[in-house]
Protein backbone atom coordinates (compact mmCIF):
# COMPACT_ATOMS: atom_id res chain seq x y z
CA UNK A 1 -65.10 142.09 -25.08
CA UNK A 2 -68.72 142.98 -23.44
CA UNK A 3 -68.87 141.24 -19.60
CA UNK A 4 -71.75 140.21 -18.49
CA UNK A 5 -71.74 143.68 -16.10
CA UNK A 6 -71.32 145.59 -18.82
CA UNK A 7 -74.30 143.98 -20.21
CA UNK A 8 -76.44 144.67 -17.51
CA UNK A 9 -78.45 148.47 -17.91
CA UNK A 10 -79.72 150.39 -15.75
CA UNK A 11 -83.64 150.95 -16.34
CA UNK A 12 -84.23 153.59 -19.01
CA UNK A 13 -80.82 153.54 -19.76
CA UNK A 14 -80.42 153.26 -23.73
CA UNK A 15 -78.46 150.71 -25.64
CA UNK A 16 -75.23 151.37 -26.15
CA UNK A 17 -75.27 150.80 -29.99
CA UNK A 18 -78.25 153.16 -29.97
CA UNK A 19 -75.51 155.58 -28.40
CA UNK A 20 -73.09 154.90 -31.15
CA UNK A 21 -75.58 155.26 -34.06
CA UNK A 22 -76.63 158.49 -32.77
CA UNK A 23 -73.10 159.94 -32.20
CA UNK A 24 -72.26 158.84 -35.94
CA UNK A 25 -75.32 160.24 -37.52
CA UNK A 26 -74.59 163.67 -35.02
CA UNK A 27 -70.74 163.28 -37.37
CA UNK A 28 -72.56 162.23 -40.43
CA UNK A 29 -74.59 165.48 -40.53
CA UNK A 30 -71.64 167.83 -39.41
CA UNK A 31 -70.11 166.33 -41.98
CA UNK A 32 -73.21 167.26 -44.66
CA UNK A 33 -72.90 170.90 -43.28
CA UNK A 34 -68.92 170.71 -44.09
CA UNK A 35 -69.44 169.84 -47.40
CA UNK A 36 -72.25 172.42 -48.16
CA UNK A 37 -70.22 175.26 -46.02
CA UNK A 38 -66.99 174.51 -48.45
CA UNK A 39 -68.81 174.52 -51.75
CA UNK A 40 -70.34 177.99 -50.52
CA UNK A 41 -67.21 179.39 -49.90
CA UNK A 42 -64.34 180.21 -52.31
CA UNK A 43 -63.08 183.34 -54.88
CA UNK A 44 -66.85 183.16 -55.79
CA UNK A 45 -69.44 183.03 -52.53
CA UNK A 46 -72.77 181.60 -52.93
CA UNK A 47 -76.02 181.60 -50.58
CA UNK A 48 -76.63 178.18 -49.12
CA UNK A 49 -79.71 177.91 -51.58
CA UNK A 50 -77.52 178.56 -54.35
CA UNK A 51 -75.67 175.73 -53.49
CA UNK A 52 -78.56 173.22 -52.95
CA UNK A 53 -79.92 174.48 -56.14
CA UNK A 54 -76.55 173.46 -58.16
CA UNK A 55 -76.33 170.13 -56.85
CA UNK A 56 -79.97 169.36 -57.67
CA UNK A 57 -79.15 170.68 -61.01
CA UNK A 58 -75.89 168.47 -61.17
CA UNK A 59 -77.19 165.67 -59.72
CA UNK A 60 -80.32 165.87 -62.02
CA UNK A 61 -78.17 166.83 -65.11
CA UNK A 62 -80.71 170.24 -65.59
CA UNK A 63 -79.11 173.00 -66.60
CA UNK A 64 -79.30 176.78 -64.72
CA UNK A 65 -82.87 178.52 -65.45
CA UNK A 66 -80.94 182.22 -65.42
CA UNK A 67 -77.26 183.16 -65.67
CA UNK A 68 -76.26 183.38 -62.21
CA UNK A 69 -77.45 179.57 -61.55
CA UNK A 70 -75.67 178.35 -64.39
CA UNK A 71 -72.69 179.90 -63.15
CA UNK A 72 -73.38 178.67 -59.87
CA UNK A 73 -74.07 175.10 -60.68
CA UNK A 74 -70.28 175.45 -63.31
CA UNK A 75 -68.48 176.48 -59.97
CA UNK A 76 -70.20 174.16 -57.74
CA UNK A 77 -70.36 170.88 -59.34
CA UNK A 78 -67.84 170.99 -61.66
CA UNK A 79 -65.11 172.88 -60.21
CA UNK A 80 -65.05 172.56 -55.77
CA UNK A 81 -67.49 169.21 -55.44
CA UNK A 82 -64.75 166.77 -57.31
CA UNK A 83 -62.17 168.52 -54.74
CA UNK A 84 -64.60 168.37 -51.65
CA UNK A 85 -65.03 164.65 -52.03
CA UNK A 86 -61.57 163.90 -52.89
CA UNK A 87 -60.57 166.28 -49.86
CA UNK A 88 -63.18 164.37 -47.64
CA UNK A 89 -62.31 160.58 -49.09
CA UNK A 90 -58.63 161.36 -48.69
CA UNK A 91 -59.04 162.42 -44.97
CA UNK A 92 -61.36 159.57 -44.19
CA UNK A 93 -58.89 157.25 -45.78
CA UNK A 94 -55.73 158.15 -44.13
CA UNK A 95 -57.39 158.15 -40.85
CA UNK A 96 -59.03 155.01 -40.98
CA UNK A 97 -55.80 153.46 -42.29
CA UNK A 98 -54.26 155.02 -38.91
CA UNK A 99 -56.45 153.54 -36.32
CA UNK A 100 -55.93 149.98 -37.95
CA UNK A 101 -51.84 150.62 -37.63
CA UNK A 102 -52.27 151.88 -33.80
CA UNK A 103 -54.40 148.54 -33.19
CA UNK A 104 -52.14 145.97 -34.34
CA UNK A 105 -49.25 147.56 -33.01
CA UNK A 106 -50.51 148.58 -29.75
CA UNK A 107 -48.40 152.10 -30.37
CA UNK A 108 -49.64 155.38 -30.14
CA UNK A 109 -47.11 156.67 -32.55
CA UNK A 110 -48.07 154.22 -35.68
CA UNK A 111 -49.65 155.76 -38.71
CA UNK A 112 -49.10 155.30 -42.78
CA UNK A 113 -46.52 158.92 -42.19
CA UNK A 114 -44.36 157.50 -39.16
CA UNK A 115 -44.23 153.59 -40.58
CA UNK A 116 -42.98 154.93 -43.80
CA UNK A 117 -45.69 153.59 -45.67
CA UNK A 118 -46.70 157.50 -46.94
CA UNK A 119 -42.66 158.16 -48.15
CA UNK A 120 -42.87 154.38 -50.12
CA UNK A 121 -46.11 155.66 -51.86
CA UNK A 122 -44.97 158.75 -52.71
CA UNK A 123 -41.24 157.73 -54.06
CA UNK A 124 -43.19 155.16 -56.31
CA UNK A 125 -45.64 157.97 -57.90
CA UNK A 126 -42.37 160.21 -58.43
CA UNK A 127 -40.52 157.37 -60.82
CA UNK A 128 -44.14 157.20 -62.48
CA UNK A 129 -43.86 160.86 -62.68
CA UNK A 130 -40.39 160.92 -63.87
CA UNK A 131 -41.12 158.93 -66.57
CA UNK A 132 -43.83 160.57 -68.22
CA UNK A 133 -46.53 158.22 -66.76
CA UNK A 134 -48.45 160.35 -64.87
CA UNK A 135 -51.43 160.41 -67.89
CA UNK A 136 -52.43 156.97 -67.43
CA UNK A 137 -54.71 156.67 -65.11
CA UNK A 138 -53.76 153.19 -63.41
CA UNK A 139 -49.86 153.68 -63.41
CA UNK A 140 -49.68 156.27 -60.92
CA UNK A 141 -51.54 154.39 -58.52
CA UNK A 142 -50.09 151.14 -58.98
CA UNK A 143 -46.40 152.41 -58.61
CA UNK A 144 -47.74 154.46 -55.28
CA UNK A 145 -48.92 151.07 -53.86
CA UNK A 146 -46.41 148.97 -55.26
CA UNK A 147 -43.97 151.52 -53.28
CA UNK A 148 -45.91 151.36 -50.14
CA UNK A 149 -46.34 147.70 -49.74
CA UNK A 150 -42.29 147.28 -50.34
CA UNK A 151 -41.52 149.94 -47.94
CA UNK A 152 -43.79 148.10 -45.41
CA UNK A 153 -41.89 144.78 -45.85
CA UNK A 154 -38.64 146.14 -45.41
CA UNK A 155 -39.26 148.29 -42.47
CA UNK A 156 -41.03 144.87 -41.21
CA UNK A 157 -37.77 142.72 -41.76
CA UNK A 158 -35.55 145.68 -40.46
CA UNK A 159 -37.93 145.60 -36.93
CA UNK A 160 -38.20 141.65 -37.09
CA UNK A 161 -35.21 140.12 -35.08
CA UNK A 162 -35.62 137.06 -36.89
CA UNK A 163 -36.00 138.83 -40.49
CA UNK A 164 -39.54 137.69 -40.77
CA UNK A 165 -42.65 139.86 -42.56
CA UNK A 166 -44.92 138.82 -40.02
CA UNK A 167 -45.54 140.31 -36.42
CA UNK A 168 -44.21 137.71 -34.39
CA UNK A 169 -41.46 139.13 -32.39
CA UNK A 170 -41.80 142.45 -33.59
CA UNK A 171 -41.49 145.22 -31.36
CA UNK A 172 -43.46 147.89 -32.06
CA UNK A 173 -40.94 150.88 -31.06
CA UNK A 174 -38.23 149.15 -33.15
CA UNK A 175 -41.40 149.18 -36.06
CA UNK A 176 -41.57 153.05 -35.70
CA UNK A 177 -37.82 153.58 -36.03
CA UNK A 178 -37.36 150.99 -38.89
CA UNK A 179 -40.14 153.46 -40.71
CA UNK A 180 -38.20 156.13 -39.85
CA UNK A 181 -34.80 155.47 -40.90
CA UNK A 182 -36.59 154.24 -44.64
CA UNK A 183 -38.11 157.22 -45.20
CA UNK A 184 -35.33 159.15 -44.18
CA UNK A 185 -33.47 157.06 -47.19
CA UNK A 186 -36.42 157.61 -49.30
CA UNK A 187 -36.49 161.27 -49.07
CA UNK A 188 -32.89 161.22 -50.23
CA UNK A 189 -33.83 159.19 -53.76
CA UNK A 190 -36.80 161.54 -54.00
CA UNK A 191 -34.12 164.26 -53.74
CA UNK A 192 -32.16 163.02 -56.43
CA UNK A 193 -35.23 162.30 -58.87
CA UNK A 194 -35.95 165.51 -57.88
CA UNK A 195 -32.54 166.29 -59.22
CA UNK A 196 -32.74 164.26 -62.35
CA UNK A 197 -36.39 165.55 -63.33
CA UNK A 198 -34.96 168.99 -64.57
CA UNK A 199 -37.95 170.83 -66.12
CA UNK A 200 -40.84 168.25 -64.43
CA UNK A 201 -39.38 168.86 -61.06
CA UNK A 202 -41.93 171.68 -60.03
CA UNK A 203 -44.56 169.21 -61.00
CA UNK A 204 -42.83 166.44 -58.38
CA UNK A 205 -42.52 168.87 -55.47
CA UNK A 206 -45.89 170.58 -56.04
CA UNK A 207 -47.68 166.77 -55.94
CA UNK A 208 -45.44 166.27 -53.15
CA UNK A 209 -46.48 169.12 -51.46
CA UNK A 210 -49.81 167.85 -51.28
CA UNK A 211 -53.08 169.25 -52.98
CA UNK A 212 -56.47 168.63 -53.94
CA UNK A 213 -56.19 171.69 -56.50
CA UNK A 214 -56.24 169.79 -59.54
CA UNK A 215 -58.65 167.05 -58.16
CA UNK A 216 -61.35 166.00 -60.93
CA UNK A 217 -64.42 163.28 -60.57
CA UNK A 218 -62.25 160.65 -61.31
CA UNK A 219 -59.73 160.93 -58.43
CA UNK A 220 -63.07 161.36 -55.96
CA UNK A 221 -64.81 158.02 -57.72
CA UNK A 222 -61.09 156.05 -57.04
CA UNK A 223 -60.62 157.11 -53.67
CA UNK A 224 -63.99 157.04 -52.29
CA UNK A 225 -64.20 153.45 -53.43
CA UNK A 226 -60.95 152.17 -52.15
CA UNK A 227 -61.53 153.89 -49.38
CA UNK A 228 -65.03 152.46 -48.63
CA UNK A 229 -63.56 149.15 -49.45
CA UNK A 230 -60.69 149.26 -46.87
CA UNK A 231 -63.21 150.26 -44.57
CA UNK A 232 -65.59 147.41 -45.09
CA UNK A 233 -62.95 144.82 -44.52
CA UNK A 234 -61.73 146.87 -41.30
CA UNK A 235 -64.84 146.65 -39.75
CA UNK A 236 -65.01 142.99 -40.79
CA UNK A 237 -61.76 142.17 -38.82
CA UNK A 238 -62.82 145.12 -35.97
CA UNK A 239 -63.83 142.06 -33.30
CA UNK A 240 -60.20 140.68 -34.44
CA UNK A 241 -58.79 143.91 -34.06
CA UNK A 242 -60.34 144.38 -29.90
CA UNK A 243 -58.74 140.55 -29.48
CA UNK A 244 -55.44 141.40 -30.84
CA UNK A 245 -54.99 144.64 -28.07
CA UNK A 246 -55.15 141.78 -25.44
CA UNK A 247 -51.93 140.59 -26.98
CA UNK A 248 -50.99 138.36 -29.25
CA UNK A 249 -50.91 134.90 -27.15
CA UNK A 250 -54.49 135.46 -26.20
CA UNK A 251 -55.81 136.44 -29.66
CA UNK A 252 -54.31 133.44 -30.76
CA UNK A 253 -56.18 131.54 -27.83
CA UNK A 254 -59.19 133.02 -28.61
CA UNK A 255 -59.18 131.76 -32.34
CA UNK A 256 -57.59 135.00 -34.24
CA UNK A 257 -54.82 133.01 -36.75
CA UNK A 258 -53.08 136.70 -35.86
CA UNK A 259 -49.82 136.23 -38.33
CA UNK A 260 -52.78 136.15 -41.40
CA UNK A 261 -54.74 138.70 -39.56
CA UNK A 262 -52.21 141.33 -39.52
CA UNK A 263 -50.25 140.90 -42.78
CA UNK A 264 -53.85 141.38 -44.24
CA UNK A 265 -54.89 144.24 -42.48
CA UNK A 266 -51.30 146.24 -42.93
CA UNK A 267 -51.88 145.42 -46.66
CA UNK A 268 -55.17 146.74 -46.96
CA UNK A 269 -53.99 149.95 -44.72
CA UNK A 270 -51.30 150.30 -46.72
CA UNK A 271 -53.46 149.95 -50.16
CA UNK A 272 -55.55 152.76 -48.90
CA UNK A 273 -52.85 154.91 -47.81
CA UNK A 274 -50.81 154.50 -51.04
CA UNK A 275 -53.81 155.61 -53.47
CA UNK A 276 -54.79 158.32 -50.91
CA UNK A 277 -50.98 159.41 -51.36
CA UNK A 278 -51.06 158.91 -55.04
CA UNK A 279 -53.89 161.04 -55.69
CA UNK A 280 -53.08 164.05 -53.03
CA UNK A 281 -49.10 163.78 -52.44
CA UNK A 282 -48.27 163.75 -49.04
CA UNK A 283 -50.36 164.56 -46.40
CA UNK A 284 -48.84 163.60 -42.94
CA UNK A 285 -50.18 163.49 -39.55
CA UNK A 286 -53.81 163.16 -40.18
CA UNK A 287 -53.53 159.27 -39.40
CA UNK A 288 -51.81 159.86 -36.21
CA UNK A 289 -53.33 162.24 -34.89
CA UNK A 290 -57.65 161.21 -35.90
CA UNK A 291 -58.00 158.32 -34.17
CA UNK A 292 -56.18 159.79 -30.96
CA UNK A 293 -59.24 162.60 -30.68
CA UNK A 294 -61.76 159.55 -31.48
CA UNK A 295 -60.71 157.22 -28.86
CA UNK A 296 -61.33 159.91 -26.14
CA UNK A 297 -65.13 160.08 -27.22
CA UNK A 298 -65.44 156.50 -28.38
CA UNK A 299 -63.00 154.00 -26.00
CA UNK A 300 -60.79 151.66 -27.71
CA UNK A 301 -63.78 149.69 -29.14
CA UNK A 302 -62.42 149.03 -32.84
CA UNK A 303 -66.32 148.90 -33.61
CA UNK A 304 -66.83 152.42 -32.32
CA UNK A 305 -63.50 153.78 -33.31
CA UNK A 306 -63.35 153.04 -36.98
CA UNK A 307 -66.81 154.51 -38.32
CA UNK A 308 -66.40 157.63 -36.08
CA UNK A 309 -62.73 157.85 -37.14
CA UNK A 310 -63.63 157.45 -41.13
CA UNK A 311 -66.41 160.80 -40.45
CA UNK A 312 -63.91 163.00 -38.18
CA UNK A 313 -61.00 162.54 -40.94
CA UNK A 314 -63.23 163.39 -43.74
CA UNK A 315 -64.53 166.22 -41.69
CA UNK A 316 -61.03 167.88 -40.27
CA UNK A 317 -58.81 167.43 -43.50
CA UNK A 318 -61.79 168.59 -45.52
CA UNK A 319 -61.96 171.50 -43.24
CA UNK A 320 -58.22 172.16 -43.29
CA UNK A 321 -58.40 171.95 -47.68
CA UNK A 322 -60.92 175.00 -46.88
CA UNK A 323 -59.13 176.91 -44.84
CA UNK A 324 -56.26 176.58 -47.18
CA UNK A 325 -58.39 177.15 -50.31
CA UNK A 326 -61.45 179.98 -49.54
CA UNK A 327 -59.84 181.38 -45.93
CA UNK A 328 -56.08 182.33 -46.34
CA UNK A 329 -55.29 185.03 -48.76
CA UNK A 330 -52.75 182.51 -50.67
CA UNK A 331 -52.99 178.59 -50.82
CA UNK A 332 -51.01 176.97 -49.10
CA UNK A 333 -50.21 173.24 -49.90
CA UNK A 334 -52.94 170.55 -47.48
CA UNK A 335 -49.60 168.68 -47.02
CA UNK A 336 -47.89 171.66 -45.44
CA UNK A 337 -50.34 172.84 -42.94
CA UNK A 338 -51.14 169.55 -41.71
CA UNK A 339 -47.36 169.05 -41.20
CA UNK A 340 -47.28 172.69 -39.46
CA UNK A 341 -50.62 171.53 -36.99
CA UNK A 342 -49.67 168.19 -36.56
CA UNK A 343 -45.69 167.92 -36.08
CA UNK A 344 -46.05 169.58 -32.68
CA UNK A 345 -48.74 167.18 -31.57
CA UNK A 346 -46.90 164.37 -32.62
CA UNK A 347 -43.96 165.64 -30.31
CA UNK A 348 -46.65 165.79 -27.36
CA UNK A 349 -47.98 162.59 -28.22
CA UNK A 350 -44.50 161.04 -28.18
CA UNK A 351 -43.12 163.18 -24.80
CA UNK A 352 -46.53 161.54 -22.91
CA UNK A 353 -45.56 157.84 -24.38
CA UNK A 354 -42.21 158.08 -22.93
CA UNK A 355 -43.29 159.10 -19.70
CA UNK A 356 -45.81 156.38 -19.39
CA UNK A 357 -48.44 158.47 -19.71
CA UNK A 358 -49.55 156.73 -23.06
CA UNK A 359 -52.19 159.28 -25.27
């Protein structure tokens, strides 16, 4: 909440929304040059006007006047763009999703990986994979979320003294280990359906794995607009969000109806997470460890945070997918070098909070 200090500017000093809207269009256009830098690079490098040229042609639907920019405008629209967006929607969504768990449970260790909520998606899309129903386009998806939305009740009623799905009495370290201890029984049945698969199993451990390599326009269309969607109704609750870090009794005070507040928000950040999770695999860390940079730059200003966290994901796991892709001489799976970055930050992270020195 802005105080009437805060309010007060010094003369000449600017607005600090006019701040904000120039720090996010600063990320927006870092995030332009990301996109163009990764569809340059690959097996195949192109000039930066050889890329602008394909996507006018894609975008247009004009085909290449010579050889080399037909070829150009085949590799760049139809082969890296689908994986660029789904690369930069994926990052933006698991990041976003992040910030939202860290808010409403005032922990510094709460993302979709750490609650569980990634392990629940991703043993629902290996039973759809097990049983041959990876082709349809909704059942992947749906058995992702469905997965994600039970493990986030159970990990709830484990962390709830009282056995209730709602945050009332919940503590938020007891939240973290709940998550933990599920997934920990999750990876075990994705061990055995691992097991039972037999001659689909390399298919289950490369999705799980995590990898944009087989990403196509659909997968960038679904996850862009669930994505923009969870965001939208994040930054609709973001003055909710600032009034629940004051603590629940004085949300409540203030008007918040918190118990609705928060089941609807942890649904929608689990939603987003579980189709992010369906369409990549698993891809841990990057909602942990996003909003911690942001909040440095930004404050704790849900308002601020969110639309610079939703740019900075897009931009880092976007960059990672090209490191992994056009940089290294084999590719490695996203979901294993964002484990190999990330675990030891999340052990930092976790050594400050337990000596009070909270990231």
């Amino acid at each position: 909440m802005t105080t009437a200090t805060e309010q007060i500017r010094k003369p000449g000093e600017l607005p600090s929304f006019i701040k904000g809207l120039g720090g996010l269009l600063c990320l927006c256009a870092l995030l332009f040059g990301a996109v163009l830098l990764s569809a340059r690079l690959g097996f195949v490098e192109f000039s930066f006007g050889e890329v602008l040229t394909a996507l006018w042609h894609g975008i247009t639907g004009a085909e290449g006047q010579s050889t080399a920019a037909e070829t150009a405008r085949v590799m760049v629209w139809e082969v890296r763009l689908p994986r660029i967006l789904t690369a930069a929607a994926a990052g933006a969504g698991l990041a976003v999703a992040g910030a939202v768990y860290q808010n409403i449970l005032l922990n510094p260790l709460a993302d979709p990986y750490t609650l569980g909520v990634s392990s629940g998606a991703a043993f629902g899309a290996a039973v759809a994979l097990l049983f041959g129903m990876g082709k349809a386009v909704v059942s992947v998806p749906l058995f992702a979320f469905s997965g994600a939305i039970l493990t986030l009740f159970i990990v709830i009623a484990m962390a709830s003294p009282s056995g209730r799905l709602l945050r009332c009495g919940i503590d938020s370290s007891n939240l973290i280990l709940s998550g933990i201890m599920v997934s920990a029984i999750l990876s075990a049945g994705l061990s055995f359906m691992k097991y039972l698969a037999d001659e689909q199993v390399s298919v289950i451990i490369f999705w799980l794995m995590g990898s944009f390599a087989a990403a196509t326009w659909q997968d960038a269309a679904i996850l862009t607009g669930v994505t923009a969607a969870g965001f939208l109704l994040f930054l609709f609750y973001a003055r909710d969000l600032n009034l629940l870090a004051l603590g629940e009794k004085s949300a409540r005070s203030l008007g918040v109806d918190t118990s609705k507040t928060v089941l609807i928000l942890l649904v929608a950040a689990s939603l987003v997470a579980a189709i992010c999770v369906a369409v990549s695999g698993i891809i841990g860390f990057v909602g942990l460890l996003v909003p911690h940079m942001v909040r440095f730059v930004t404050g704790p200003d849900s308002r601020k945070l969110l639309p610079a966290t939703l740019i900075t994901g897009a931009i880092l796991l976007l960059f990672a997918d090209t490191v992994t892709r056009a940089v290294l001489p084999y590719e490695v799976p996203i979901g294993v070098l964002t484990a190999l970055i990330g675990g030891p930050v999340f052990c930092v992270i976790f050594r400050k909070s337990r000596m009070g020195g909270g990231a």
